[in-house]
Protein backbone atom coordinates (compact mmCIF):
# COMPACT_ATOMS: atom_id res chain seq x y z
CA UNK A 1 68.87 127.79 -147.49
CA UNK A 2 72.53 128.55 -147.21
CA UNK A 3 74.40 127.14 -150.62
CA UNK A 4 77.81 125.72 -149.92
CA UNK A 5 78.07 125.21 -146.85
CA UNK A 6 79.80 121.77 -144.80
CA UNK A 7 77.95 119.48 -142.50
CA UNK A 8 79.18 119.69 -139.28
CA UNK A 9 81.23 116.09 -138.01
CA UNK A 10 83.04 115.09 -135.36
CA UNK A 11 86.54 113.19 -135.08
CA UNK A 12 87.20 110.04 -135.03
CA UNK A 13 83.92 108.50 -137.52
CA UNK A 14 84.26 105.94 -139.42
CA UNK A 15 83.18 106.46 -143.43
CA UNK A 16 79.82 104.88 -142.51
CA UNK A 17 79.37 107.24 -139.41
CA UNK A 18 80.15 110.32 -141.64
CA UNK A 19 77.83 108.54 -144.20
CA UNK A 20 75.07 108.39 -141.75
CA UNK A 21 75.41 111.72 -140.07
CA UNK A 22 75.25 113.54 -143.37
CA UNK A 23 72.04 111.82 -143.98
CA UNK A 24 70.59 112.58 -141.17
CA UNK A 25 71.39 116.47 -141.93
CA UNK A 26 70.41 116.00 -145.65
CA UNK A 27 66.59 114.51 -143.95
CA UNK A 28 66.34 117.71 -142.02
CA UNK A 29 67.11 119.60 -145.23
CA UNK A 30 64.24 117.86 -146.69
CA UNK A 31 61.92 118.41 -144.20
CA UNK A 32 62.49 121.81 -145.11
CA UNK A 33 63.01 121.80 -148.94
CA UNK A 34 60.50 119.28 -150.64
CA UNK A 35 57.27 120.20 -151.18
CA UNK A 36 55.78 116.53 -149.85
CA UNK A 37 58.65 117.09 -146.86
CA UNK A 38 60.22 113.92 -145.84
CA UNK A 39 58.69 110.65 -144.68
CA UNK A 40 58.61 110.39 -140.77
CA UNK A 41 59.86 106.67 -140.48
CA UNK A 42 62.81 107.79 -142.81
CA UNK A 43 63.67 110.49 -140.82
CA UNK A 44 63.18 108.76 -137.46
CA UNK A 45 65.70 106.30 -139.10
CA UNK A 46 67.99 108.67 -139.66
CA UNK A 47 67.96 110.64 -136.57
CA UNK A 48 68.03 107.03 -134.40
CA UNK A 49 71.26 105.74 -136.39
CA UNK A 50 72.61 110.12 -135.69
CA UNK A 51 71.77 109.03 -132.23
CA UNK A 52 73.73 105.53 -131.90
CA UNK A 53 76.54 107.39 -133.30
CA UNK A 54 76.69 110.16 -131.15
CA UNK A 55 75.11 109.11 -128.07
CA UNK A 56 75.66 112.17 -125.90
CA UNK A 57 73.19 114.48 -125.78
CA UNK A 58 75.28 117.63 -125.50
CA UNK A 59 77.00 116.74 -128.54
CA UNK A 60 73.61 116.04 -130.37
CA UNK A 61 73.23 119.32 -129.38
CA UNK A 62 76.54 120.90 -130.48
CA UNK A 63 76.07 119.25 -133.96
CA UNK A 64 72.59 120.55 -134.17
CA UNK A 65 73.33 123.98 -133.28
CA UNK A 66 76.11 124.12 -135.70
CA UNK A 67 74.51 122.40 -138.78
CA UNK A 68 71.80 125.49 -138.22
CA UNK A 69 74.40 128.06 -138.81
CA UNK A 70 75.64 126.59 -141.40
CA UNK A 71 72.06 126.13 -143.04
CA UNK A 72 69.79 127.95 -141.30
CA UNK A 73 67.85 125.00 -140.71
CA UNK A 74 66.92 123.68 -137.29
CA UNK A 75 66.85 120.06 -136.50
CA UNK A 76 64.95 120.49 -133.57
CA UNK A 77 61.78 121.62 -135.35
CA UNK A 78 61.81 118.22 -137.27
CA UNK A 79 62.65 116.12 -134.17
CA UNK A 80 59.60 117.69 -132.40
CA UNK A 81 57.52 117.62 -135.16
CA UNK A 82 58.40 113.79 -135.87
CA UNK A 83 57.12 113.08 -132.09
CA UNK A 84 54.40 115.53 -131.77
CA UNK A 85 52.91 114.78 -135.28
CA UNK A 86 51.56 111.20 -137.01
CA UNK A 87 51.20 111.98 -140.45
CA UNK A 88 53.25 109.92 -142.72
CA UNK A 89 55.70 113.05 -144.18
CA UNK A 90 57.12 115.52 -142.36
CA UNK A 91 57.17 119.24 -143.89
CA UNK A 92 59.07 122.18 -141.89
CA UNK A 93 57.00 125.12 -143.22
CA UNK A 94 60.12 127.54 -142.90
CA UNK A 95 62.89 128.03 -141.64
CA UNK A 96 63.86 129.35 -137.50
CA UNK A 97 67.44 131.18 -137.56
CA UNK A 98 66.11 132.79 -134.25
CA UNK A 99 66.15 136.40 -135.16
């Protein structure tokens, strides 16, 4: 949605953290961007490794919330709609920047 903008990190990764992380953010992306979405066990990959990495929840949070300013896309509506939903992709019809 937003061109150019930076993934949000936190201090103190290791190159495979920031690795991971940014793929979890680029899975969101496209959930959002590709027309077939993104396939739910790569996602749910993704967002388990994003979770082993950065285990507390308010930080999850912080990361999530700041990645959606940047992009204007929100992770949340791909978490729920990885747990609410069975189908084999995952597609994030548009985008929520809460206005």
């Amino acid at each position: 949605m937003a061109d150019g903008y930076e993934y949000p990190l936190i201090d103190g990764l290791s190159v495979d953290e920031i690795i991971d992380l940014v793929n979890f953010f680029q899975t969101i992306e496209q959930a959002y961007e590709q027309s077939s979405g993104i396939e739910r066990s790569e996602f749910l990959e993704a967002y388990r490794r994003f979770q082993k990495i950065v285990p507390s929840k308010m930080e999850q949070k912080q990361l999530e919330s700041a990645f959606e300013e940047r992009s204007g896309y929100n992770a949340y509506q791909v978490i729920k709609a990885s747990k609410d939903e069975q189908n084999v992709n995952l597609k994030v019809r548009e985008a929520h920047n809460g206005n």
